[in-house]
N, C-alpha and C. Protein backbone atom coordinates (compact mmCIF):
# COMPACT_ATOMS: atom_id res chain seq x y z
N UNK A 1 0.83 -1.18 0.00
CA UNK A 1 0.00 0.00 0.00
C UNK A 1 0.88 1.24 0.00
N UNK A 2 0.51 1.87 -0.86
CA UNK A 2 1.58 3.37 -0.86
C UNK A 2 0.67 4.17 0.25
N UNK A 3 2.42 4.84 0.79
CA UNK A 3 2.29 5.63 2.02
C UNK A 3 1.46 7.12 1.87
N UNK A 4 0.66 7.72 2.68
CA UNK A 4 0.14 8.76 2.13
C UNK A 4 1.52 10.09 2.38
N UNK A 5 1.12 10.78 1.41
CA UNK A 5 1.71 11.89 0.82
C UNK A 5 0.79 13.57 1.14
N UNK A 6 1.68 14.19 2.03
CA UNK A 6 0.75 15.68 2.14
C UNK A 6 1.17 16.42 1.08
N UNK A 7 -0.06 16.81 0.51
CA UNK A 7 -0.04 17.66 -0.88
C UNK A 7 -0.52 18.93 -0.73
N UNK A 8 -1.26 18.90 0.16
CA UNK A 8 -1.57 20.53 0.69
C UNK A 8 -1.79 20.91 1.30
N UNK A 9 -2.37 22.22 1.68
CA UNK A 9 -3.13 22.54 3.18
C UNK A 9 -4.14 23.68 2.93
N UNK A 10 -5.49 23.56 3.34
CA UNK A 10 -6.47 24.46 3.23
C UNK A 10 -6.75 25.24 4.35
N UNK A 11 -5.97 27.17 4.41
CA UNK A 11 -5.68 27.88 5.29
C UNK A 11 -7.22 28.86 4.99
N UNK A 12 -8.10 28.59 5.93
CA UNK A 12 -9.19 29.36 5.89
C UNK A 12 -8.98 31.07 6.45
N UNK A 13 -9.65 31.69 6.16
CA UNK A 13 -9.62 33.46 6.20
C UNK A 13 -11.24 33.97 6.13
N UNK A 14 -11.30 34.92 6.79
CA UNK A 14 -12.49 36.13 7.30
C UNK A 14 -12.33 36.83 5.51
N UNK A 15 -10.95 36.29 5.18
CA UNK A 15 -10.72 37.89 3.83
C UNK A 15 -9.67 36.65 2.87
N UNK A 16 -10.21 35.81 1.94
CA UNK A 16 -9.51 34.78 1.25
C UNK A 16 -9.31 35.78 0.18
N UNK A 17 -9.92 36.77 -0.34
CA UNK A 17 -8.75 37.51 -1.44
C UNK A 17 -7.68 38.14 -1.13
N UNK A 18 -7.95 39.12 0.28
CA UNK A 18 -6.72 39.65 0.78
C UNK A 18 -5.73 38.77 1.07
N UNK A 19 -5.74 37.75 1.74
CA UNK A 19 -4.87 36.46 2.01
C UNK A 19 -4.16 35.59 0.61
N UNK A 20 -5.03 35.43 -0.46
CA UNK A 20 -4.21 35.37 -1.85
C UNK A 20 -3.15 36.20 -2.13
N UNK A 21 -3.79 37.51 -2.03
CA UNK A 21 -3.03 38.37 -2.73
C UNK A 21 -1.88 38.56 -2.33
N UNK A 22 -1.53 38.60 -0.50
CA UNK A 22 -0.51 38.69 0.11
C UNK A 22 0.48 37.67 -0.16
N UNK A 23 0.28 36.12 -0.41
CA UNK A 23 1.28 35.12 -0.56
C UNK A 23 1.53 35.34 -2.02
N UNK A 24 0.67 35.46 -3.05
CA UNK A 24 1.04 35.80 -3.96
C UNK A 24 2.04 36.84 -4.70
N UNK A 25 1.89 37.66 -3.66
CA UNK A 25 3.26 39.09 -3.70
C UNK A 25 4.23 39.08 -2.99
N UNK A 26 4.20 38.14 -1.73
CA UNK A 26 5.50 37.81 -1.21
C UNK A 26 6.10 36.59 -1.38
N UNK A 27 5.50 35.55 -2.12
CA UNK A 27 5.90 34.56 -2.28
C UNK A 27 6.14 33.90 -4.01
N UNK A 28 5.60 35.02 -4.39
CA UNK A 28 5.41 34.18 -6.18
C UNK A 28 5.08 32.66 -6.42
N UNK A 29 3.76 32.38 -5.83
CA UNK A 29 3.74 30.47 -6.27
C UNK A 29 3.94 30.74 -8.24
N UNK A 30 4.16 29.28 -8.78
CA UNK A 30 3.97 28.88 -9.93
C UNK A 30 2.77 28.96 -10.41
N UNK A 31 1.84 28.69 -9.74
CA UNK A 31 0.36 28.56 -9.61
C UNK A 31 -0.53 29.42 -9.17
N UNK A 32 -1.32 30.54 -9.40
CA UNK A 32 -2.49 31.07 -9.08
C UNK A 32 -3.50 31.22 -9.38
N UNK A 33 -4.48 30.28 -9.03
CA UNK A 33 -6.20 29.58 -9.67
C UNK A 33 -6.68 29.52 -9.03
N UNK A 34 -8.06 29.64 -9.41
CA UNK A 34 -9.14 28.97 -8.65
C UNK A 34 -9.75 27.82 -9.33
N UNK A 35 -9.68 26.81 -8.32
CA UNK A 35 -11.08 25.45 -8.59
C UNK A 35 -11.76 25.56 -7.40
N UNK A 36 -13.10 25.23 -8.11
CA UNK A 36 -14.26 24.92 -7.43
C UNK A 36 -14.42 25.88 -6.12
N UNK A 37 -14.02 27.57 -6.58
CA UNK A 37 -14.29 28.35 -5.25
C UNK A 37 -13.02 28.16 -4.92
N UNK A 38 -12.19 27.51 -4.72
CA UNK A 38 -10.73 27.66 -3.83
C UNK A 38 -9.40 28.66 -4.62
N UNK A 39 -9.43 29.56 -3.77
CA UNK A 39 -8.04 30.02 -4.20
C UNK A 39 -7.02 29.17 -4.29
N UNK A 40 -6.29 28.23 -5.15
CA UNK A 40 -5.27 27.66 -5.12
C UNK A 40 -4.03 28.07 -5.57
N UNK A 41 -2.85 28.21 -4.58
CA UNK A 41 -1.50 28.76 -5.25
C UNK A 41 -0.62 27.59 -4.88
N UNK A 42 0.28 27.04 -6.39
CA UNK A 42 0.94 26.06 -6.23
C UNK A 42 2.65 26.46 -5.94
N UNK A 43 2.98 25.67 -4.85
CA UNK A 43 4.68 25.91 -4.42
C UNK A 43 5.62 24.42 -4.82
N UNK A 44 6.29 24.14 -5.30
CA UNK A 44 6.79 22.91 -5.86
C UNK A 44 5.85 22.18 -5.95
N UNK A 45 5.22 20.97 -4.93
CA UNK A 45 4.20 19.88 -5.67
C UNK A 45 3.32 20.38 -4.33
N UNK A 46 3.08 20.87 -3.30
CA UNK A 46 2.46 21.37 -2.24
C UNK A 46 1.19 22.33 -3.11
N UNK A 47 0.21 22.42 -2.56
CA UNK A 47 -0.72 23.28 -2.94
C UNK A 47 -1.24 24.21 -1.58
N UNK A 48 -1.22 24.98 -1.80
CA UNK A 48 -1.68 26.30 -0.45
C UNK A 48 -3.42 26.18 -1.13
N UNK A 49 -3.89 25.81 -0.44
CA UNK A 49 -5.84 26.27 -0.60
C UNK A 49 -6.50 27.48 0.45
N UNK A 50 -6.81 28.33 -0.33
CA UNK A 50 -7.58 29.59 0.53
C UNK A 50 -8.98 29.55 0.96
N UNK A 51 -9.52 29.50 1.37
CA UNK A 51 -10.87 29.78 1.50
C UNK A 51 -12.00 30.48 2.46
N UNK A 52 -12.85 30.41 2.49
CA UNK A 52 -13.72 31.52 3.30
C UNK A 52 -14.55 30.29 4.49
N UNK A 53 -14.64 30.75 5.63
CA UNK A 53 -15.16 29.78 6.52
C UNK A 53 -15.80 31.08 7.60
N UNK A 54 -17.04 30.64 7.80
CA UNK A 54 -17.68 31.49 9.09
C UNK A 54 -16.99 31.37 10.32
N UNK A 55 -16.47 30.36 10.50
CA UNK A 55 -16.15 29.83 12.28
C UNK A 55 -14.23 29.97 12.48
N UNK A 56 -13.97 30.93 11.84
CA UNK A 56 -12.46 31.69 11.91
C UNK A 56 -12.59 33.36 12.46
N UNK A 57 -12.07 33.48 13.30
CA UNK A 57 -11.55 35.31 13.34
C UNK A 57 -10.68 35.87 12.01
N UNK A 58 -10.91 37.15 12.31
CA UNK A 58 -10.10 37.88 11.48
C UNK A 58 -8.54 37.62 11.27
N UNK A 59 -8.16 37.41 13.05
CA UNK A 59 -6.78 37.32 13.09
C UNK A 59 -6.59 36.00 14.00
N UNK A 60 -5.76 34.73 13.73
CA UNK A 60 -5.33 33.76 14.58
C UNK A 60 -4.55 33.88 15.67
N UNK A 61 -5.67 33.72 16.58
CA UNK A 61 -5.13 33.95 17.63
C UNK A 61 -3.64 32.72 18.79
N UNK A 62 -3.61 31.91 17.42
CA UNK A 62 -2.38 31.04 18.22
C UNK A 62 -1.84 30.97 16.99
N UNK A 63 -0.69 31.68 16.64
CA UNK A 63 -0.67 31.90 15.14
C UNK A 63 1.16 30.59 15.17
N UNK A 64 1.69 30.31 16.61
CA UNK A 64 2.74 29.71 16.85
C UNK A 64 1.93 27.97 16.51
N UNK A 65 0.91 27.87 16.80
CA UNK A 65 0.05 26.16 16.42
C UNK A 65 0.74 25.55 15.15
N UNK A 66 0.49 26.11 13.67
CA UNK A 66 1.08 25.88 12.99
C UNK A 66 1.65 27.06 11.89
N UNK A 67 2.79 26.48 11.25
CA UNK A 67 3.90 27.50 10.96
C UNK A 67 4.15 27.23 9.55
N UNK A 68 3.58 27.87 8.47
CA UNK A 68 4.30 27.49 6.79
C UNK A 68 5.55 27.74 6.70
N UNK A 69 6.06 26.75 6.62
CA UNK A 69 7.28 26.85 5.88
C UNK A 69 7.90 26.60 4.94
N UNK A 70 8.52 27.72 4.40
CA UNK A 70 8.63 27.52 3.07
C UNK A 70 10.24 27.52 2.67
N UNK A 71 10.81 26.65 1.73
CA UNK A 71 12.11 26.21 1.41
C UNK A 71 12.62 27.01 0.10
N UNK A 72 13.82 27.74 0.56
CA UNK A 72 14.16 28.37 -0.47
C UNK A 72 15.21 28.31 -1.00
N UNK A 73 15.96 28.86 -1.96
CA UNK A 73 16.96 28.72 -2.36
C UNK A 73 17.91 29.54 -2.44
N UNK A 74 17.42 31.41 -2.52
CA UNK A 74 17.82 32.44 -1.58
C UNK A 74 17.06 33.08 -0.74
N UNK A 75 17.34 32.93 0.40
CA UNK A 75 16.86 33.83 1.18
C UNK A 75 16.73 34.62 1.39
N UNK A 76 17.72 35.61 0.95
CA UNK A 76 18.25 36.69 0.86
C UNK A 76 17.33 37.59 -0.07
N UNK A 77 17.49 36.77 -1.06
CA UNK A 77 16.63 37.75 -2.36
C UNK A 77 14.61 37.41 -2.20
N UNK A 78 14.55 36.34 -1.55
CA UNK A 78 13.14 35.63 -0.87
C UNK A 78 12.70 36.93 -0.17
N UNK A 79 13.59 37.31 0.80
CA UNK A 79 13.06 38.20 1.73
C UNK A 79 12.96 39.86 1.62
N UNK A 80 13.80 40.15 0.36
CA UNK A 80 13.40 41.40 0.12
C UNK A 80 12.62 41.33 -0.89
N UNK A 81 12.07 40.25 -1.66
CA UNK A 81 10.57 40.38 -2.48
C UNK A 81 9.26 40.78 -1.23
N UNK A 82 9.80 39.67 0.24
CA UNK A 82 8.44 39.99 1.04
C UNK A 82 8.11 41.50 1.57
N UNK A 83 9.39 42.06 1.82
CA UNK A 83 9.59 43.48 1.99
C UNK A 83 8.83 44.55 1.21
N UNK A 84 9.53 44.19 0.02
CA UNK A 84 9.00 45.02 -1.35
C UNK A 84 7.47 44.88 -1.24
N UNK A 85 7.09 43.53 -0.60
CA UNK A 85 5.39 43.51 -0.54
C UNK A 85 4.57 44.01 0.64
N UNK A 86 5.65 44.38 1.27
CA UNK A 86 5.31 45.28 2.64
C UNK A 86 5.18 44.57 3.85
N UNK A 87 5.87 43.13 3.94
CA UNK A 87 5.41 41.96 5.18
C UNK A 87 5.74 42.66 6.34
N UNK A 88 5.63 42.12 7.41
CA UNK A 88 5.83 42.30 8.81
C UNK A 88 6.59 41.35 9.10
N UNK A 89 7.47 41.16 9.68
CA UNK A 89 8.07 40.26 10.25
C UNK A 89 8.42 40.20 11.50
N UNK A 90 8.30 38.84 12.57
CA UNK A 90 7.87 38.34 13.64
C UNK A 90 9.65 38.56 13.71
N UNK A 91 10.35 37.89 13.30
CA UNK A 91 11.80 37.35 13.25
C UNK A 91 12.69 37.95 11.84
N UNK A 92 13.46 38.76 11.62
CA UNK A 92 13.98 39.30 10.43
C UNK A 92 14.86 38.29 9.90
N UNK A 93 15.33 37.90 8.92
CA UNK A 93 16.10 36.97 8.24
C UNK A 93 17.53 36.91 9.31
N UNK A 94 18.03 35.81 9.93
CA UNK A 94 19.13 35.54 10.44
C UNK A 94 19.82 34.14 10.00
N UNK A 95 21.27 34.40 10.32
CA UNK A 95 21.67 33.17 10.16
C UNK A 95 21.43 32.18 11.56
N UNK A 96 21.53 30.74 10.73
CA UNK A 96 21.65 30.13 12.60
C UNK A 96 22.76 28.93 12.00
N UNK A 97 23.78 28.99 12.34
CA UNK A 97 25.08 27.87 11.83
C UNK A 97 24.79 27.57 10.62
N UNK A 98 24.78 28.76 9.59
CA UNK A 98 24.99 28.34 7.98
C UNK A 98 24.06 28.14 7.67
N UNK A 99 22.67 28.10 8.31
CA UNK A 99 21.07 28.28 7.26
C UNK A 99 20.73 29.53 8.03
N UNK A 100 19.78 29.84 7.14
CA UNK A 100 19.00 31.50 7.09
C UNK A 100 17.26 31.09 7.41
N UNK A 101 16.82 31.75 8.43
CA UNK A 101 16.06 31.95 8.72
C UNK A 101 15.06 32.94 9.05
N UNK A 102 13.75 33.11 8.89
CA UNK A 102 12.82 34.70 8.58
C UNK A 102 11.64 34.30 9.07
N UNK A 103 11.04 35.00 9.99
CA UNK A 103 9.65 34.33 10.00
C UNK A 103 8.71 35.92 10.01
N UNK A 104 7.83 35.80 8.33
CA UNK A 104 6.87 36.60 8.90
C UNK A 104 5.62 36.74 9.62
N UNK A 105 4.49 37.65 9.36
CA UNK A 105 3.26 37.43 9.54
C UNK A 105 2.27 37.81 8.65
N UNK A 106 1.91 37.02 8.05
CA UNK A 106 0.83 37.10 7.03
C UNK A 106 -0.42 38.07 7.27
N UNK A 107 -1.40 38.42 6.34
CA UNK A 107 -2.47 39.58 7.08
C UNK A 107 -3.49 39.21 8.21
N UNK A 108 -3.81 37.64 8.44
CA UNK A 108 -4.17 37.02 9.29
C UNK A 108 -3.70 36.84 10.59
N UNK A 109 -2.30 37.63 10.51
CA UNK A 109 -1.53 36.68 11.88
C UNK A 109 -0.91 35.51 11.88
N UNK A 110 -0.99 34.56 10.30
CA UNK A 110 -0.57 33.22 10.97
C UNK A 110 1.26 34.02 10.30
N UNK A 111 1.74 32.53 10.72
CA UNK A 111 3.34 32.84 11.42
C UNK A 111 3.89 31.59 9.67
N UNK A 112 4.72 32.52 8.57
CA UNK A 112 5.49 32.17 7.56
C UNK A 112 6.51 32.36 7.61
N UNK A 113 7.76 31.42 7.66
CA UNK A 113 8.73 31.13 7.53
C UNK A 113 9.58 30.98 6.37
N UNK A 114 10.70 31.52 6.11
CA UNK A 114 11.40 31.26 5.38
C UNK A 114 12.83 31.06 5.14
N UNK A 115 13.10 29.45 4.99
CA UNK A 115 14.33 28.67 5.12
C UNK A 115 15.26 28.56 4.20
N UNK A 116 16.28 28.67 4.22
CA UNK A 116 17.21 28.06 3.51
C UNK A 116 18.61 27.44 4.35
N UNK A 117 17.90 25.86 4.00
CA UNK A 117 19.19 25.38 4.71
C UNK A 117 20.39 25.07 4.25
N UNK A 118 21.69 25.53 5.32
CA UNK A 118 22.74 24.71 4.38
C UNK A 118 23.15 23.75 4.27
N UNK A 119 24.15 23.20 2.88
CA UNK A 119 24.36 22.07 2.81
C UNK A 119 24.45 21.00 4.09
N UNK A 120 25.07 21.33 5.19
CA UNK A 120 25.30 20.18 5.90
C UNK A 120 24.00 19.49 6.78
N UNK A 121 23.11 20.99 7.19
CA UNK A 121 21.69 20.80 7.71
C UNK A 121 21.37 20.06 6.78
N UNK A 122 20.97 20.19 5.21
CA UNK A 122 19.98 19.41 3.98
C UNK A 122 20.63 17.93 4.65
N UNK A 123 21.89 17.84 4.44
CA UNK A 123 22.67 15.89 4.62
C UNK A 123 22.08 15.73 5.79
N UNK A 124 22.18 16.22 7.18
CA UNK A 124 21.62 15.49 8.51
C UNK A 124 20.37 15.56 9.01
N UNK A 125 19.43 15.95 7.58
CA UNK A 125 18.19 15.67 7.82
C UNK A 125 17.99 14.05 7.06
């Protein structure tokens, strides 16, 4: 039996266009569509799903629960696209022993990350 595989995650919002628009300008997916009502923006084979739900606040209020993270290849240049898009950031881009780390906050509050690890972190994972 093949093992299951996470392919995406459906991040509900009070405001699913404002919430597109923001990952979409700080993040550039490959992908920006809608099916069936869902904002979908695609990041390597992962799919981000947006959508509208009554039983969410405006802003998440445990925004540390869960954390997107996203894998990059510069960080450097990753994080002044989010800038240029006006992010907030929780944590400003640092090194930590040769990977780079950033964590912003999306218009919701939840908590986006952005990694780039180095070579020796990628091997001892």
């Amino acid at each position: 039996m093949k093992r299951p595989v996470l392919g995406s995650l459906l991040l509900s919002s009070t405001n699913p266009d404002r919430l597109r628009t923001w990952y979409a300008a700080a993040l550039d997916p490959q992908e920006n569509t809608d099916v069936n009502g869902y904002r979908v923006l695609k990041f390597g084979e992962f799919h981000l799903f947006i959508d509208t739900r009554a039983d969410v606040a405006d802003k998440n209020p445990e925004p540390g629960r869960v954390i997107l993270n996203f894998d990059v290849e510069d960080a450097r240049a990753v994080a002044a696209r989010m800038e240029r898009a006006g992010v907030r950031w929780l944590a400003e881009l640092e090194d930590r022993d040769g990977s780079l780390f950033a964590t912003a906050i999306d218009p919701d509050g939840n908590y986006v990350q952005i990694i780039q690890l180095s070579d020796e972190h990628r091997e001892g994972m």
